[in-house]
N, C-alpha and C. Protein backbone atom coordinates (compact mmCIF):
# COMPACT_ATOMS: atom_id res chain seq x y z
N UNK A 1 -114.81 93.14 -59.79
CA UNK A 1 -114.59 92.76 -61.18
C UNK A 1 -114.93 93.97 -62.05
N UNK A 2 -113.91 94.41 -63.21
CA UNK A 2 -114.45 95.24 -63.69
C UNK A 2 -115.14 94.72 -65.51
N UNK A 3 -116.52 94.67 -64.70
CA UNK A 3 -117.28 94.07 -66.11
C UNK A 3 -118.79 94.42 -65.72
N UNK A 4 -119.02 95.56 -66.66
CA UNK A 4 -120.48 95.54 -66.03
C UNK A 4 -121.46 94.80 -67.19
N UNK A 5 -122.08 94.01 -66.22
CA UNK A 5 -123.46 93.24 -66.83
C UNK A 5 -124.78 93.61 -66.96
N UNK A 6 -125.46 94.21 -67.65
CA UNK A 6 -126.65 94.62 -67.45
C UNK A 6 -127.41 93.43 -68.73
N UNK A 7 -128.85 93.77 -68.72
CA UNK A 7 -129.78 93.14 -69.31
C UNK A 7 -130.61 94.12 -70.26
N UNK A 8 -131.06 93.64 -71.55
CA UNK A 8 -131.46 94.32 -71.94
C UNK A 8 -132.76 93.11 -73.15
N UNK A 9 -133.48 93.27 -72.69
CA UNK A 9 -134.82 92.16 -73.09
C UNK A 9 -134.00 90.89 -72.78
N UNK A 10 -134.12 89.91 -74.04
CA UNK A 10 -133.79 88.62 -73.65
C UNK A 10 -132.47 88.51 -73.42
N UNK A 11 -131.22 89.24 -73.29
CA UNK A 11 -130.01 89.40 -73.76
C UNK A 11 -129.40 89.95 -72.63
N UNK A 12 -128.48 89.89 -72.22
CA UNK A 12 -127.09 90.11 -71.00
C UNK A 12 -125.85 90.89 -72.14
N UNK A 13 -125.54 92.00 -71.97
CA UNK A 13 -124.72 92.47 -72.45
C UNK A 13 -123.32 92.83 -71.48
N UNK A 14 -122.57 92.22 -71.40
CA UNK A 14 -121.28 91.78 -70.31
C UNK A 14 -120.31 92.79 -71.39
N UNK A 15 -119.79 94.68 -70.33
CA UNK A 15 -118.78 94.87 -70.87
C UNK A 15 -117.65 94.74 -69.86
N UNK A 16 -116.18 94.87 -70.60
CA UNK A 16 -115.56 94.68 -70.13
C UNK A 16 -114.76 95.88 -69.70
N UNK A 17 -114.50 96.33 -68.73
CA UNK A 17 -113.65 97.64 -69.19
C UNK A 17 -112.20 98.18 -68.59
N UNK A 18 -111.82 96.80 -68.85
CA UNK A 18 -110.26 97.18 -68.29
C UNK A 18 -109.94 95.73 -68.30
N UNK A 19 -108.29 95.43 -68.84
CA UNK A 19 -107.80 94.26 -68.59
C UNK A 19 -108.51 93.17 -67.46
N UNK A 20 -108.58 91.87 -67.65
CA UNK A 20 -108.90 91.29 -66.73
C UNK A 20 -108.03 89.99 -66.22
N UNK A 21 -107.61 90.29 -65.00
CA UNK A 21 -106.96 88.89 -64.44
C UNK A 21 -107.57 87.61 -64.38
N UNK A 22 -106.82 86.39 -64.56
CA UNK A 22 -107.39 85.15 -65.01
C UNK A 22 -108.13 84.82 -63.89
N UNK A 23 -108.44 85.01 -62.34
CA UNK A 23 -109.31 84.96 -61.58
C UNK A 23 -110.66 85.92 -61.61
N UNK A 24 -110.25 86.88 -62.58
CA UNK A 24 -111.84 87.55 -62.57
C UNK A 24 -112.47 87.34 -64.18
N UNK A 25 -111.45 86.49 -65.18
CA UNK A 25 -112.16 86.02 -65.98
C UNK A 25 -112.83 84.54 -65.76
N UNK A 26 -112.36 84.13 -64.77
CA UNK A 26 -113.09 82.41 -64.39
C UNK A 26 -114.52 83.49 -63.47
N UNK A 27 -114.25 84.78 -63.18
CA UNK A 27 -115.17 85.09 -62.24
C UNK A 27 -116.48 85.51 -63.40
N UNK A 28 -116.39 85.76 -64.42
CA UNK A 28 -117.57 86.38 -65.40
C UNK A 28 -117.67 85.31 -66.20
N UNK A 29 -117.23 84.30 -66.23
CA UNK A 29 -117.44 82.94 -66.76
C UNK A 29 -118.95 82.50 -66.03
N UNK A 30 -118.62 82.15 -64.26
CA UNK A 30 -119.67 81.62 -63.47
C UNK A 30 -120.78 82.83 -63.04
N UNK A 31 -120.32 83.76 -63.37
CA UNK A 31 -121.43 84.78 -63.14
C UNK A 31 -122.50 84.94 -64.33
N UNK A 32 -121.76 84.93 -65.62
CA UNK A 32 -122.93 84.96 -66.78
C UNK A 32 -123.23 82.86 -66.71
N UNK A 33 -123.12 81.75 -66.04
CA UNK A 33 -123.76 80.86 -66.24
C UNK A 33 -125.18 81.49 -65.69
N UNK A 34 -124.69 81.93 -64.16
CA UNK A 34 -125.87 81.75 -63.16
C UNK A 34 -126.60 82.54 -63.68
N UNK A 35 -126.13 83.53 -64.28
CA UNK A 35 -127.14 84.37 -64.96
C UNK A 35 -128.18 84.29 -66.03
N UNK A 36 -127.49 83.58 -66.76
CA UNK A 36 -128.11 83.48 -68.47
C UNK A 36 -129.29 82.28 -67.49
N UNK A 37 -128.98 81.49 -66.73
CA UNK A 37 -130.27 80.65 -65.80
C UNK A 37 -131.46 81.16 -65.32
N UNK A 38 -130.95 82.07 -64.62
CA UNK A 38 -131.64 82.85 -63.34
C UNK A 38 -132.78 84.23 -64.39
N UNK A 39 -132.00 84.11 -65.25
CA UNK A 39 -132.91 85.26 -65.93
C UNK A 39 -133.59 85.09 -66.78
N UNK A 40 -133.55 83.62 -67.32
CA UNK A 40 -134.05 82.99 -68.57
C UNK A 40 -133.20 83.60 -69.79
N UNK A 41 -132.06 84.20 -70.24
CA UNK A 41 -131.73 85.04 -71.30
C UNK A 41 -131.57 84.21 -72.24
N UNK A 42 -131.92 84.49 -73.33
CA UNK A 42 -131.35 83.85 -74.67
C UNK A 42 -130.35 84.03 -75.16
N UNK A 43 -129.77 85.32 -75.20
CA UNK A 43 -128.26 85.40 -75.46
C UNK A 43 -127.11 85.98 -74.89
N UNK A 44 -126.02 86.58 -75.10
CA UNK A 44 -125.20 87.12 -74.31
C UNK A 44 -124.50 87.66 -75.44
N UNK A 45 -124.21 88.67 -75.58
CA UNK A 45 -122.95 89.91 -76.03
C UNK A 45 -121.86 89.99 -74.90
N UNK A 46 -120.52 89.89 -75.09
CA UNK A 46 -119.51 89.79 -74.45
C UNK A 46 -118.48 91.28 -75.23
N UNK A 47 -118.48 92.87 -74.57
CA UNK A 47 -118.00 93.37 -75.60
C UNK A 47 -116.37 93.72 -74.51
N UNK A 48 -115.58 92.99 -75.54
CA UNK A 48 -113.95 93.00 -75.11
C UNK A 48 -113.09 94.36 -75.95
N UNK A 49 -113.85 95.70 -76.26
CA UNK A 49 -113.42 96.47 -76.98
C UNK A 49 -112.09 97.06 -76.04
N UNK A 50 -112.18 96.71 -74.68
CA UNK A 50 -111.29 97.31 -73.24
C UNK A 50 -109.97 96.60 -73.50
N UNK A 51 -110.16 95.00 -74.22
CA UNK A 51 -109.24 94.74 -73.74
C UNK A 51 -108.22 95.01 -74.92
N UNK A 52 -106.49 95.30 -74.53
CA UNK A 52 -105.28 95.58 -75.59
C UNK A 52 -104.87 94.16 -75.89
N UNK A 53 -105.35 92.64 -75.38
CA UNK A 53 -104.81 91.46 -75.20
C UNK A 53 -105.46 90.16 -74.94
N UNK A 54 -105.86 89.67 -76.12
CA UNK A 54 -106.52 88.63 -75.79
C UNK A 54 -105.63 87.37 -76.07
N UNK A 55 -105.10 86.91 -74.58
CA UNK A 55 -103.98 85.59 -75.00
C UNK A 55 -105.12 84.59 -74.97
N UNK A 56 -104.49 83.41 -75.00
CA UNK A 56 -104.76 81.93 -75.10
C UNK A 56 -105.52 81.75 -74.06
N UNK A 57 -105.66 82.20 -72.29
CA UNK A 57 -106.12 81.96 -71.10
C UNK A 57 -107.29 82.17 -71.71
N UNK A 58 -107.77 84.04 -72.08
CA UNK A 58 -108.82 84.77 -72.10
C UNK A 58 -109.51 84.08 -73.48
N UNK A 59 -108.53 83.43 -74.15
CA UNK A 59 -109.77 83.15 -75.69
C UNK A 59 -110.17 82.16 -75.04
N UNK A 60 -109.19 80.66 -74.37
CA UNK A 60 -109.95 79.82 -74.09
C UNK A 60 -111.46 79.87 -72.99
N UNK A 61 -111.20 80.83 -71.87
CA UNK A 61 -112.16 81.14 -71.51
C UNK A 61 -113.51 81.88 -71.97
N UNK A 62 -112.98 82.57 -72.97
CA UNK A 62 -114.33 83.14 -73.50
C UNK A 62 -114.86 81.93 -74.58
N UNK A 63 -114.20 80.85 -75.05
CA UNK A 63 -114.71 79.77 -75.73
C UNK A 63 -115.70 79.31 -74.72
N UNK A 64 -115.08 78.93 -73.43
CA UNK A 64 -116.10 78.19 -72.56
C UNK A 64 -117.17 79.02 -72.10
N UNK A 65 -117.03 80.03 -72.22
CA UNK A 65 -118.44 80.50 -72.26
C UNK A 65 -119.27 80.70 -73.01
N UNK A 66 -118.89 80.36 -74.07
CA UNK A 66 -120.05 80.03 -75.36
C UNK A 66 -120.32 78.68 -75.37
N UNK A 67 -119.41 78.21 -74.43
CA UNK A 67 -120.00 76.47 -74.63
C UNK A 67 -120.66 76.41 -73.78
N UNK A 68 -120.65 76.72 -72.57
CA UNK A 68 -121.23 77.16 -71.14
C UNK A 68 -122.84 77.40 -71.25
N UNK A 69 -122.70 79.04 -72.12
CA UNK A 69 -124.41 79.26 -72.18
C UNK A 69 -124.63 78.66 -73.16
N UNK A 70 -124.19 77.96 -73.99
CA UNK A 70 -125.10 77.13 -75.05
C UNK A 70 -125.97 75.99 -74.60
N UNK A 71 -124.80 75.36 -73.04
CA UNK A 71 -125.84 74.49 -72.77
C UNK A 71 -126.68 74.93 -71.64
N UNK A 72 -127.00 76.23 -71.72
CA UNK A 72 -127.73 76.53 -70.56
C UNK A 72 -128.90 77.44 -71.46
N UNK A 73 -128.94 77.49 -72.46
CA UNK A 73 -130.01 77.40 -73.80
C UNK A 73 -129.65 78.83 -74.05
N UNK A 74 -128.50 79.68 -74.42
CA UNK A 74 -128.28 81.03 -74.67
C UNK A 74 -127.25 81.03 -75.57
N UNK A 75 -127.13 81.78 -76.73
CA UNK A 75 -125.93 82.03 -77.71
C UNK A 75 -125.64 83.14 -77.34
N UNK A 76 -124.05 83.25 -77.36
CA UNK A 76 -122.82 84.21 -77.38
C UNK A 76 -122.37 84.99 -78.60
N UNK A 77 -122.29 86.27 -78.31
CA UNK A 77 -121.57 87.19 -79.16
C UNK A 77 -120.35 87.76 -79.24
N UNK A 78 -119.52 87.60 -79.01
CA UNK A 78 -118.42 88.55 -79.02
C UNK A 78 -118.34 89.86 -79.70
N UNK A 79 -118.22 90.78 -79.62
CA UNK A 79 -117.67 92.36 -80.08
C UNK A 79 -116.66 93.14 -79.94
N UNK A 80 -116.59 93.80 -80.34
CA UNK A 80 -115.45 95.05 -80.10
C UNK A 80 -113.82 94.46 -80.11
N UNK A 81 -113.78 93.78 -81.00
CA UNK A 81 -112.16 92.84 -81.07
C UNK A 81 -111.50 94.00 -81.80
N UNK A 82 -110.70 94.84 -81.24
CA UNK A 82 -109.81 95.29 -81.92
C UNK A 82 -108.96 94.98 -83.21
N UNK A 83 -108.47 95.75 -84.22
CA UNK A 83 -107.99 95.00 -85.34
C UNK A 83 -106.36 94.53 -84.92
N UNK A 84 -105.40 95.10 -84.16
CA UNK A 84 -104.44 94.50 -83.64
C UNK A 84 -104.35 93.31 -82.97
N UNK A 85 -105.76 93.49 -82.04
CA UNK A 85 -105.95 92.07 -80.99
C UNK A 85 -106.40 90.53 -82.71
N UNK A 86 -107.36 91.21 -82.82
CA UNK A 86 -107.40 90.44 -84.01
C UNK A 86 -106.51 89.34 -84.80
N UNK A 87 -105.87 90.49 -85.52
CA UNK A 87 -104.46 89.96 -86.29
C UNK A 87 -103.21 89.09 -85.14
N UNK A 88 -103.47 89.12 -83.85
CA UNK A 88 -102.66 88.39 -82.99
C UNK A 88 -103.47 86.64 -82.82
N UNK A 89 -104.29 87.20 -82.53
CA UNK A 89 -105.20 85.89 -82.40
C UNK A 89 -105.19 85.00 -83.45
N UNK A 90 -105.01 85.40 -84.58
CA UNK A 90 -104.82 84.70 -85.58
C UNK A 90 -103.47 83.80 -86.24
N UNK A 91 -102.37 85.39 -85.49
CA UNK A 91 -101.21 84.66 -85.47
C UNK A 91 -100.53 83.73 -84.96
N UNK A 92 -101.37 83.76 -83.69
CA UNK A 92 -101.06 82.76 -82.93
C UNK A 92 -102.19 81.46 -82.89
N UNK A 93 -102.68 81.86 -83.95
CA UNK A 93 -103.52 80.35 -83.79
C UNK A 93 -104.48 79.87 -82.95
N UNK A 94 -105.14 80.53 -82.27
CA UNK A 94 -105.95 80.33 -81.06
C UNK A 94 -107.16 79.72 -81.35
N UNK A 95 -107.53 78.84 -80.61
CA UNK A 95 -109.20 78.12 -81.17
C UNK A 95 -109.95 78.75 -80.70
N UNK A 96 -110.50 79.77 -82.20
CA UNK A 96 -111.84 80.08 -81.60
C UNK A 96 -113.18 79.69 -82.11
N UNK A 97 -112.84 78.67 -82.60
CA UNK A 97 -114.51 77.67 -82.73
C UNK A 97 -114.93 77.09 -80.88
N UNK A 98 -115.85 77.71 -80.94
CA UNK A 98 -117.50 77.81 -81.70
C UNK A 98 -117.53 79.88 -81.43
N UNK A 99 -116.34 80.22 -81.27
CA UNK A 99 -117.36 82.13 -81.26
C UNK A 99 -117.85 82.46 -82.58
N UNK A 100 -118.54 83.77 -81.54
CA UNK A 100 -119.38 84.23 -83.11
C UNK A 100 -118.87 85.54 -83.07
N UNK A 101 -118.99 86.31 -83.74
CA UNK A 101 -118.24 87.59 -83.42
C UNK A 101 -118.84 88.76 -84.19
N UNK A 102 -118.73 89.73 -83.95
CA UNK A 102 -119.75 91.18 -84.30
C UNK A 102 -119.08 92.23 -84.73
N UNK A 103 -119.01 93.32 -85.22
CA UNK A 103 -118.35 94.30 -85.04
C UNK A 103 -118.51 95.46 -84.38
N UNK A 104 -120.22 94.97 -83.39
CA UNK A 104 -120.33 96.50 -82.96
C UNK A 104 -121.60 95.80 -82.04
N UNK A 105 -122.18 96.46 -81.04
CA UNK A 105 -123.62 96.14 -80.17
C UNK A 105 -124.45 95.66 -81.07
N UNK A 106 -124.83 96.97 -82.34
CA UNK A 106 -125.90 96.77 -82.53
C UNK A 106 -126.25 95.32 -83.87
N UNK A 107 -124.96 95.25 -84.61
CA UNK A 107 -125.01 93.94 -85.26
C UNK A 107 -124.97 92.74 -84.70
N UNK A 108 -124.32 92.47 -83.17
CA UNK A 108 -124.32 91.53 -82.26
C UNK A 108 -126.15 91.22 -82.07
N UNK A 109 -126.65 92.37 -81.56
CA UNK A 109 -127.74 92.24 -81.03
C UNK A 109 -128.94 91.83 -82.78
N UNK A 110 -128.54 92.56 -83.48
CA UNK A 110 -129.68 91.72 -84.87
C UNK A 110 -129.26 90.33 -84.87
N UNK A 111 -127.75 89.80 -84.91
CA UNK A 111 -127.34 88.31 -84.84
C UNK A 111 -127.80 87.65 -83.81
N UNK A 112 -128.04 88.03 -82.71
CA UNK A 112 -129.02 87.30 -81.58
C UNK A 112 -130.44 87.47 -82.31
N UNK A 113 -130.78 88.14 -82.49
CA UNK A 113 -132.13 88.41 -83.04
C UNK A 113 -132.87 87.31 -84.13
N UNK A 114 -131.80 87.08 -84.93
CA UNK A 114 -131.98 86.29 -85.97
C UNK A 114 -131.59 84.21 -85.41
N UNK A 115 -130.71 84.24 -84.77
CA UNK A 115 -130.12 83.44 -84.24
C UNK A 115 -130.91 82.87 -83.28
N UNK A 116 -131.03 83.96 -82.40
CA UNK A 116 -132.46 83.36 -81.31
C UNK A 116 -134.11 82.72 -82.12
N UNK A 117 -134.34 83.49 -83.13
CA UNK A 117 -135.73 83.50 -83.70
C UNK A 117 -135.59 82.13 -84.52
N UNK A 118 -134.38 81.90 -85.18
CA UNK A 118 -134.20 80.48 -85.57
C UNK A 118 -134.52 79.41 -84.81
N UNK A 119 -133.55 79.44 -83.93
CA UNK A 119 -134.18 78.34 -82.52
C UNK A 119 -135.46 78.38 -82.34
N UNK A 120 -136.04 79.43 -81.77
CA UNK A 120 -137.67 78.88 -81.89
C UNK A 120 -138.56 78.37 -82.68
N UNK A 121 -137.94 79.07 -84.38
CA UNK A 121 -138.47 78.52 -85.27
C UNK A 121 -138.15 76.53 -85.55
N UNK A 122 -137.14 76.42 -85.00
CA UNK A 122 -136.86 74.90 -85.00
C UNK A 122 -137.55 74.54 -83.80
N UNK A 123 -138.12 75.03 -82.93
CA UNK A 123 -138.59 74.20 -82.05
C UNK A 123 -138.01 74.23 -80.31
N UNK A 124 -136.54 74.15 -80.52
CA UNK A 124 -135.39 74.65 -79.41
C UNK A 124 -135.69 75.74 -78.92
């Protein structure tokens, strides 16, 4: 799979770096569950700056993985959306409730920051 996952404190930063076929996006789907588990992480950054194409397969899947680690107690970031990929996604209408989306690592990672610190502050 070409997606490297590393960790960085409470957080899994999953890049992507090259198109991905719909069997190795169901494959970083079940790899960041077991993960965001196994590691205790609170959040996840997903940065898709690689990809030229985000259809309907890849949004719906990256939806379920924000629904995925949410219930496995971790919020999702998305990054690096190109402004072409962008303006497609839109054109075509794609559901992307519940993402959250960033424009770069390091604003992803203050939005976990803030996002995570909320939850604890509620109690979650």
């Amino acid at each position: 799979m070409s997606v490297a996952i590393n960790r960085q404190g409470d957080y899994l930063i999953a890049s992507i770096q090259s198109d991905l076929s719909d069997s190795e996006v169901l494959e970083l789907r079940r790899e960041l569950a077991e993960r965001v588990g196994a590691e205790r992480s609170r959040g996840i950054v997903i940065d898709v700056a690689a990809l030229d194409v985000i259809d309907s397969f890849v949004a719906r899947a990256l939806r379920a993985i924000v629904l995925t680690a949410r219930l496995r107690g971790a919020v999702t970031v998305i990054v690096g959306i190109q402004p072409d990929v962008a303006i497609a996604m839109v054109q075509f209408r794609l559901n992307l409730s519940p993402l959250r989306a960033a424009l770069d690592l390091d604003a992803a990672v203050a939005l976990l920051d803030r996002l995570t610190r909320g939850d604890a502050e509620d109690g979650g």
